[in-house]
Protein backbone atom coordinates (compact mmCIF):
# COMPACT_ATOMS: atom_id res chain seq x y z
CA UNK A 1 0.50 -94.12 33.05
CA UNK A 2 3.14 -94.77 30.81
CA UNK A 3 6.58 -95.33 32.05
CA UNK A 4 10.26 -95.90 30.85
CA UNK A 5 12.66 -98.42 32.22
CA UNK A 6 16.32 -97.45 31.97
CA UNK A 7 18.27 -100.86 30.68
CA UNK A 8 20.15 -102.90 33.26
CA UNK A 9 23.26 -102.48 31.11
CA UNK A 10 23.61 -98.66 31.93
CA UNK A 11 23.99 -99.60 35.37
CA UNK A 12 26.96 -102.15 35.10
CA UNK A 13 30.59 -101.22 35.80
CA UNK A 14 29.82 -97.72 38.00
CA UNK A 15 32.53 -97.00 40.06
CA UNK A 16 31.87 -97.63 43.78
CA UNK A 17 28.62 -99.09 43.39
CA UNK A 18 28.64 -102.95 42.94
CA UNK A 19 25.46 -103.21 45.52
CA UNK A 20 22.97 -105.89 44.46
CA UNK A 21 19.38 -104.67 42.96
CA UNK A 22 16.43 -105.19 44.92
CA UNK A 23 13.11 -104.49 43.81
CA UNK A 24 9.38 -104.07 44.56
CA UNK A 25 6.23 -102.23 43.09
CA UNK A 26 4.20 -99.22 43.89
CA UNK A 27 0.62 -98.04 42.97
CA UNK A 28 1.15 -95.07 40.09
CA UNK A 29 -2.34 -94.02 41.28
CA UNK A 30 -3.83 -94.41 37.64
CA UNK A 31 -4.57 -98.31 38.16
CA UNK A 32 -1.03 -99.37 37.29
CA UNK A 33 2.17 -100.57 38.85
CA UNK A 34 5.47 -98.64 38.73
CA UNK A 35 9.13 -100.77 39.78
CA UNK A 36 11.22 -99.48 42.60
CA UNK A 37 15.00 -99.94 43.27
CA UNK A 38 16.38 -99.89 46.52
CA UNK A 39 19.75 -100.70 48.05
CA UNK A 40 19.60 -103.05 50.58
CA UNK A 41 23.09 -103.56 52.96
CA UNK A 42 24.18 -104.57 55.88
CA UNK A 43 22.47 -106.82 58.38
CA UNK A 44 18.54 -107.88 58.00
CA UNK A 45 18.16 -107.57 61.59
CA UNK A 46 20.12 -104.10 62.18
CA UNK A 47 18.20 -100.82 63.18
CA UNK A 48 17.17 -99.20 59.99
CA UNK A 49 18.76 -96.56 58.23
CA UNK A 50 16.88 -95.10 55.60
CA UNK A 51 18.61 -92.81 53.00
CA UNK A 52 16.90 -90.51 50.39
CA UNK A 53 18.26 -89.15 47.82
CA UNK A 54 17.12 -85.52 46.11
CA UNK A 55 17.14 -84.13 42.84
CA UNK A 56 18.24 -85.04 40.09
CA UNK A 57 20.46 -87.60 42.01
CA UNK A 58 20.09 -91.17 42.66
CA UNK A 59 20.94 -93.84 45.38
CA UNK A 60 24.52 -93.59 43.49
CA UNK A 61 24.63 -90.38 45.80
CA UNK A 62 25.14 -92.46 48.84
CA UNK A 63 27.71 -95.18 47.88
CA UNK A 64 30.04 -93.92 49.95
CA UNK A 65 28.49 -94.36 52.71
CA UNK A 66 26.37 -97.17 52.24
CA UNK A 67 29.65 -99.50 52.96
CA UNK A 68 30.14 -97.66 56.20
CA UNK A 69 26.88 -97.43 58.04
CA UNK A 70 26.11 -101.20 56.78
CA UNK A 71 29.54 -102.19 58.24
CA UNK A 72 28.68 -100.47 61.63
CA UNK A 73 25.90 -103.04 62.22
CA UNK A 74 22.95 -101.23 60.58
CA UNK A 75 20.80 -102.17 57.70
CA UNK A 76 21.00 -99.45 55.04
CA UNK A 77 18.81 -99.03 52.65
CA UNK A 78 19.07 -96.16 49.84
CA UNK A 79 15.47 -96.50 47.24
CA UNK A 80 15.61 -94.92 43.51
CA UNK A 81 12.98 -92.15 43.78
CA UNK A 82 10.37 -92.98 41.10
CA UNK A 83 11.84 -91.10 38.02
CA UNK A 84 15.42 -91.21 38.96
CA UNK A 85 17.99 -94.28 39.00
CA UNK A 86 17.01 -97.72 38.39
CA UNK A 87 13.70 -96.84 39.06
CA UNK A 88 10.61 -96.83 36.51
CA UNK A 89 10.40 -93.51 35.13
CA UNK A 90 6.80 -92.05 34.07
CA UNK A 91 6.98 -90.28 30.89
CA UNK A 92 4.68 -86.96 31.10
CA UNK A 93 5.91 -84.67 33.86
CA UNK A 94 2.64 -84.35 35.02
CA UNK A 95 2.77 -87.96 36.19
CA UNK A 96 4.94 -86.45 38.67
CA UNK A 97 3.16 -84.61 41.98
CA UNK A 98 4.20 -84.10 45.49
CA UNK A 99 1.90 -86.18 47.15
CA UNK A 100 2.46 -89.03 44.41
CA UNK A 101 6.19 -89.13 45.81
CA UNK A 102 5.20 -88.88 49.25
CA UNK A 103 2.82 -91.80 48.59
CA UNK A 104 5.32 -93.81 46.60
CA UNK A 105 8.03 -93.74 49.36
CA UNK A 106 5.65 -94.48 52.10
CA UNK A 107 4.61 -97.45 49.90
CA UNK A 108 8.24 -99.36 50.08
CA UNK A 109 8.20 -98.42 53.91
CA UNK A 110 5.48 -100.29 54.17
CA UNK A 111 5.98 -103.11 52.08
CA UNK A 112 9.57 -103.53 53.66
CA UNK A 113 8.07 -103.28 56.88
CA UNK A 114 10.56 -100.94 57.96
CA UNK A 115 10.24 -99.21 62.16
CA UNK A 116 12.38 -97.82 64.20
CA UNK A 117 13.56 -95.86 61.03
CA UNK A 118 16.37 -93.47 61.17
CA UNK A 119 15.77 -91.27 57.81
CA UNK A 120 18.71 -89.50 56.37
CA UNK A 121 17.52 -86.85 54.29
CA UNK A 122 19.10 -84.10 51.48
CA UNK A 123 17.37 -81.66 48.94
CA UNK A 124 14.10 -83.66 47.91
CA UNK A 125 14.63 -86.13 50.04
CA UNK A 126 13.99 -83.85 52.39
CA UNK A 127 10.93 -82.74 51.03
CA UNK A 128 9.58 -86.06 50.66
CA UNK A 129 11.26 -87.87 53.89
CA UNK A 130 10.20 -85.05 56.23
CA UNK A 131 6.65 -85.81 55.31
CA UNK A 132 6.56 -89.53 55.14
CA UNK A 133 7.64 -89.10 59.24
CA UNK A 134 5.22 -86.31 60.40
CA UNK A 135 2.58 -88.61 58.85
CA UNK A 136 4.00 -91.69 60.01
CA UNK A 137 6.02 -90.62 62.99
CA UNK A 138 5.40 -94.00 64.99
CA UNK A 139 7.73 -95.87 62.06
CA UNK A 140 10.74 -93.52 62.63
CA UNK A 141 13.37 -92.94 65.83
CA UNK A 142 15.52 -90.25 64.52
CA UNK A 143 16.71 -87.94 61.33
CA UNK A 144 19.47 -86.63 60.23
CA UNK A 145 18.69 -83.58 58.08
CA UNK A 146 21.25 -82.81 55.71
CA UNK A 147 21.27 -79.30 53.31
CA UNK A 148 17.55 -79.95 52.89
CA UNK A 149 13.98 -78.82 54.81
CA UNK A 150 10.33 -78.46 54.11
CA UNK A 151 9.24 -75.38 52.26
CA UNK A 152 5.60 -74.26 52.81
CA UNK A 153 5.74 -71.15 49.99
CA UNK A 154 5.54 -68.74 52.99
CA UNK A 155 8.64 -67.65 52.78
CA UNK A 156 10.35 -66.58 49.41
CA UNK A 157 12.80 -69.23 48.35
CA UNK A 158 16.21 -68.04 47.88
CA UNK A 159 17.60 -66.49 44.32
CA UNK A 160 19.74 -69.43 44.08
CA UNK A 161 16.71 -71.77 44.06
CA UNK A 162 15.18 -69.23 41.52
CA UNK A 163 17.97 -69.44 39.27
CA UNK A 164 18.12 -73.06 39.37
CA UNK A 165 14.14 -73.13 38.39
CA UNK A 166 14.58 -71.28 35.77
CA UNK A 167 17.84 -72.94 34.13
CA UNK A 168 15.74 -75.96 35.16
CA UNK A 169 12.90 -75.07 32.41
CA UNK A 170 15.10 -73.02 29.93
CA UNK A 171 17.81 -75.47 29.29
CA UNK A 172 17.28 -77.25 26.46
CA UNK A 173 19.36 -80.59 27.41
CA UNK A 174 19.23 -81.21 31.25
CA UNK A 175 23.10 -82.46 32.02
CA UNK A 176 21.98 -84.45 34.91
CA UNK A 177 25.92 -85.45 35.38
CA UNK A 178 27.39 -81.82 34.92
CA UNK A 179 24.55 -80.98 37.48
CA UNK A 180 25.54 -82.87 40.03
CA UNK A 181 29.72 -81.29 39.27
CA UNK A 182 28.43 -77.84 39.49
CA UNK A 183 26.99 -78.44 42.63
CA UNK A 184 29.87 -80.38 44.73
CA UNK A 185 33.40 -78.24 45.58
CA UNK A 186 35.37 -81.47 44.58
CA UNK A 187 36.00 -82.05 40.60
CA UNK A 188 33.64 -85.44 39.98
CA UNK A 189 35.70 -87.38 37.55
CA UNK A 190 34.02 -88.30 34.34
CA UNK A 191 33.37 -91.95 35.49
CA UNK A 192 31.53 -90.56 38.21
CA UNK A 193 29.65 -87.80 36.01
CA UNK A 194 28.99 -90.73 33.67
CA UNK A 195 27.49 -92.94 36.59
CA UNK A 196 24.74 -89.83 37.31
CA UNK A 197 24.02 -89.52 33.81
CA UNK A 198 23.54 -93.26 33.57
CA UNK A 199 19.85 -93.52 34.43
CA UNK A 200 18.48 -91.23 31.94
CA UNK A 201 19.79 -92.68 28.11
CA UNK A 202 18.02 -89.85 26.46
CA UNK A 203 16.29 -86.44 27.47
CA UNK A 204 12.69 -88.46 27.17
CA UNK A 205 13.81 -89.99 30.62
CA UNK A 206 13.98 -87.02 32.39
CA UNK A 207 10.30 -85.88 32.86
CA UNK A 208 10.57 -86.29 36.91
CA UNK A 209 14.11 -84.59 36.96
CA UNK A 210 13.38 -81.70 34.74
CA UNK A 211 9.64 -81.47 36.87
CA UNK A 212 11.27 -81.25 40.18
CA UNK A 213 12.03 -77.95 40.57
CA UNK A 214 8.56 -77.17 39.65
CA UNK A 215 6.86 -78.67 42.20
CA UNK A 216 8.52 -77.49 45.13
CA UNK A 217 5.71 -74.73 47.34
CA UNK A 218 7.27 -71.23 45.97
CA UNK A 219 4.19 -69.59 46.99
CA UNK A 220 1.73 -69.87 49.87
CA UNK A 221 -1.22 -71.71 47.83
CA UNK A 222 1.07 -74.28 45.85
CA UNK A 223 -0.94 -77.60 45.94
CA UNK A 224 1.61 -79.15 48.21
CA UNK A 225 1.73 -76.43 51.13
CA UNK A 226 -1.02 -77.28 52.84
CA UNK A 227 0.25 -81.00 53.50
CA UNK A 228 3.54 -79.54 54.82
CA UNK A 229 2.26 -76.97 56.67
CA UNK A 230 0.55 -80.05 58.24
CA UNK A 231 3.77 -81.68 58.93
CA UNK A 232 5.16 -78.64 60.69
CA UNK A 233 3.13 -78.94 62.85
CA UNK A 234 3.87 -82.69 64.15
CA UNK A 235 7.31 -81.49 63.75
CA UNK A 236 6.58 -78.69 66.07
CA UNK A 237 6.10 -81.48 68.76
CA UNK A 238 8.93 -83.75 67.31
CA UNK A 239 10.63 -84.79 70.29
CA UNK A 240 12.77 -87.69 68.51
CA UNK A 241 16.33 -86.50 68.05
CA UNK A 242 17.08 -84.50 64.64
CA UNK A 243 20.19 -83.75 64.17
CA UNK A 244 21.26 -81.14 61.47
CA UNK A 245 24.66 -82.11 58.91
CA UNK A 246 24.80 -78.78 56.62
CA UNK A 247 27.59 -78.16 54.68
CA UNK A 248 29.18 -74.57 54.67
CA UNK A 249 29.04 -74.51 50.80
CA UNK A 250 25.19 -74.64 49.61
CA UNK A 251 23.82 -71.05 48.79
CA UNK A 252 20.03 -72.74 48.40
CA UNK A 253 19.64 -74.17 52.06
CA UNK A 254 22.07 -71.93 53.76
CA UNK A 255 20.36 -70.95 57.47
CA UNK A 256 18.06 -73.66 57.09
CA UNK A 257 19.32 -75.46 59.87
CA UNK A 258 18.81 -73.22 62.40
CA UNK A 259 15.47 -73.06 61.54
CA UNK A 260 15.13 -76.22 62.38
CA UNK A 261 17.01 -76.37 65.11
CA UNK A 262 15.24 -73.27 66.76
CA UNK A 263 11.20 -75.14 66.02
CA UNK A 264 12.04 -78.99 66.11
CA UNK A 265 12.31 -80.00 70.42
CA UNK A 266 14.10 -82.82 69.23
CA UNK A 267 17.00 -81.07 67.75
CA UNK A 268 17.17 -79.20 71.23
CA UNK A 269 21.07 -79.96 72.91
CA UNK A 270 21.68 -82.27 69.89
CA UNK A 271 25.72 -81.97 68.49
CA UNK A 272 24.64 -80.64 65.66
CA UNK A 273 27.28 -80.30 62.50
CA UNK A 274 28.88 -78.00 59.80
CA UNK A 275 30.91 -80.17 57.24
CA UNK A 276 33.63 -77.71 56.22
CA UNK A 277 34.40 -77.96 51.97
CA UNK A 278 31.22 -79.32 51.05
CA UNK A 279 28.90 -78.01 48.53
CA UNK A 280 25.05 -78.91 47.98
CA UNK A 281 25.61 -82.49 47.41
CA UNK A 282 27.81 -83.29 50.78
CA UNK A 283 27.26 -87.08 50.37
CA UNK A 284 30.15 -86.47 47.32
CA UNK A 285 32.42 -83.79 48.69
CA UNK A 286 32.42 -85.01 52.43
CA UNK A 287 30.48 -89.07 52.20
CA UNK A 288 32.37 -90.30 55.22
CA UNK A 289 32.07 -87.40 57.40
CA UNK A 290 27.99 -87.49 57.26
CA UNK A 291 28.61 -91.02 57.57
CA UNK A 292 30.04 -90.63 60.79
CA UNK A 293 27.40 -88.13 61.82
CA UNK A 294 24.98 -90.80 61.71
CA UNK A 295 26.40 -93.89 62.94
CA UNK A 296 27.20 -91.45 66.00
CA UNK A 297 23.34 -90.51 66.37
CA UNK A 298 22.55 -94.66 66.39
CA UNK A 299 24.86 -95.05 68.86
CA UNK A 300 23.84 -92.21 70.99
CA UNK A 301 20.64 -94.36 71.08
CA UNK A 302 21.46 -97.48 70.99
CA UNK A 303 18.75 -99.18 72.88
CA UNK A 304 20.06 -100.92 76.48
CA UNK A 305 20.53 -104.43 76.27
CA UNK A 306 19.79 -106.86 78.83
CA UNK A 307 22.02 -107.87 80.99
């Protein structure tokens, strides 16, 4: 597998986001070795809180509240999906498969030796973070689901998603930073358009964004809908809390938190939350409010202390 590496240079300078690089490496399932970023903050010791981002976003996505939850006494730690950020970035888009993802985050849980995980999950992160904990629910204690789920291609997606596939394919530049503008309520400034637009110097670093919207299950024998259909079912049992943080503004994942909350037992009596004014990317329009939503799930359960 052949794979691009965005130069360290793109990265310097972004505005908010002066957290240190960490690294490690991941199986590309073709004999090779693909390089994975990850932000790493707050204390070593801290419960975990692990944040994925979707598509065609980065860990950039969470800088605001990286600073917050690390400061509340938890380690935070925000990977590059493979394809996006500082991460490697394979070069066909058929490098890029469901499972492959699935595999490659599971990978850095395992090397990091993360438990007790609290995933906080959006748009593909969803996708991908929903299935690393049905198939490794013993490493995680919570979730906070945020404009995201798990499609099985059961259920029609809605024309919003449609439209976005097919801009997805059609467009002959993908304008990863006027993406992510279109799909907040607050103006980005150009620094911050430039910042999303920083991983991907030319168009041939976008296989894995522009292959995205491809691969999510749109019908009922997509290669992927098996394996979620799978982890509906542990999440049918999921008695861990879940707690729901959907924004009023996103016509793709509009309802689906009540989905969730009506088949998940652990979102049962949970507080779950609307954020008012914030489109499909919430992290931007409303950072410190979802922030807030999950330091208040950690402390909800906060394990007893001796005493």
């Amino acid at each position: 597998m052949h794979a691009l590496r965005t130069p360290d240079a793109r990265f310097e300078n972004l505005p908010g986001y002066a957290f240190a690089p960490h690294y490690l490496e991941v199986d590309d399932g073709e004999g090779g070795r693909l390089r994975m970023h990850y932000v790493d903050e707050g204390p070593r010791h801290g419960r975990v809180v692990l944040m994925l981002h979707g598509e065609p976003s980065w860990s950039y996505l969470y800088r605001k509240m990286i600073p917050l939850i690390a400061a509340a006494g938890y380690r935070t730690l925000a990977p590059d999906l493979i394809g996006f950020g500082r991460s490697d970035k394979p070069s066909e888009r058929t490098d890029y498969t469901f499972a492959r993802h699935v595999a490659w985050v599971w990978s850095c849980v395992e090397q990091l030796g993360l438990s007790e995980i609290t995933l906080v999950c959006q748009d593909w992160g969803s996708l991908i973070g929903l299935r690393v904990a049905a198939e490794h629910q013993a490493r995680f204690s919570g979730i906070v689901l945020a404009n995201g789920g798990l499609p099985t291609g059961d259920i029609p997606m809605p024309p919003a998603f449609m439209a976005w596939q097919k801009f997805s394919q059609e467009t002959e530049v993908f304008p990863v930073g006027l993406i992510l503008s279109a799909a907040c309520v607050s103006k980005l400034p150009p620094e911050v358009v430039a910042a999303y637009d920083a991983p991907f110097p030319d168009e041939t670093y976008k296989a894995g964004a522009r292959q995205f919207p491809m691969l999510v299950p749109s019908s009922p024998s997509d290669p992927a809908s098996a394996a979620n259909r799978a982890a509906w079912e542990v999440l049918k049992q999921w008695h861990k809390p879940l707690v729901t943080a959907f924004s009023d503004g996103d016509p793709i994942t509009r309802g689906g938190d009540l989905v969730v909350q009506q088949l998940v037992p652990g979102a049962k009596g949970q507080p779950h939350t609307t954020i008012r004014d914030g489109g499909h990317f919430l992290q931007e329009d409303k950072g410190e409010e979802l922030a807030q939503v999950v330091i208040d799930l950690l402390r909800r359960t906060q394990p007893a202390t001796a005493g």
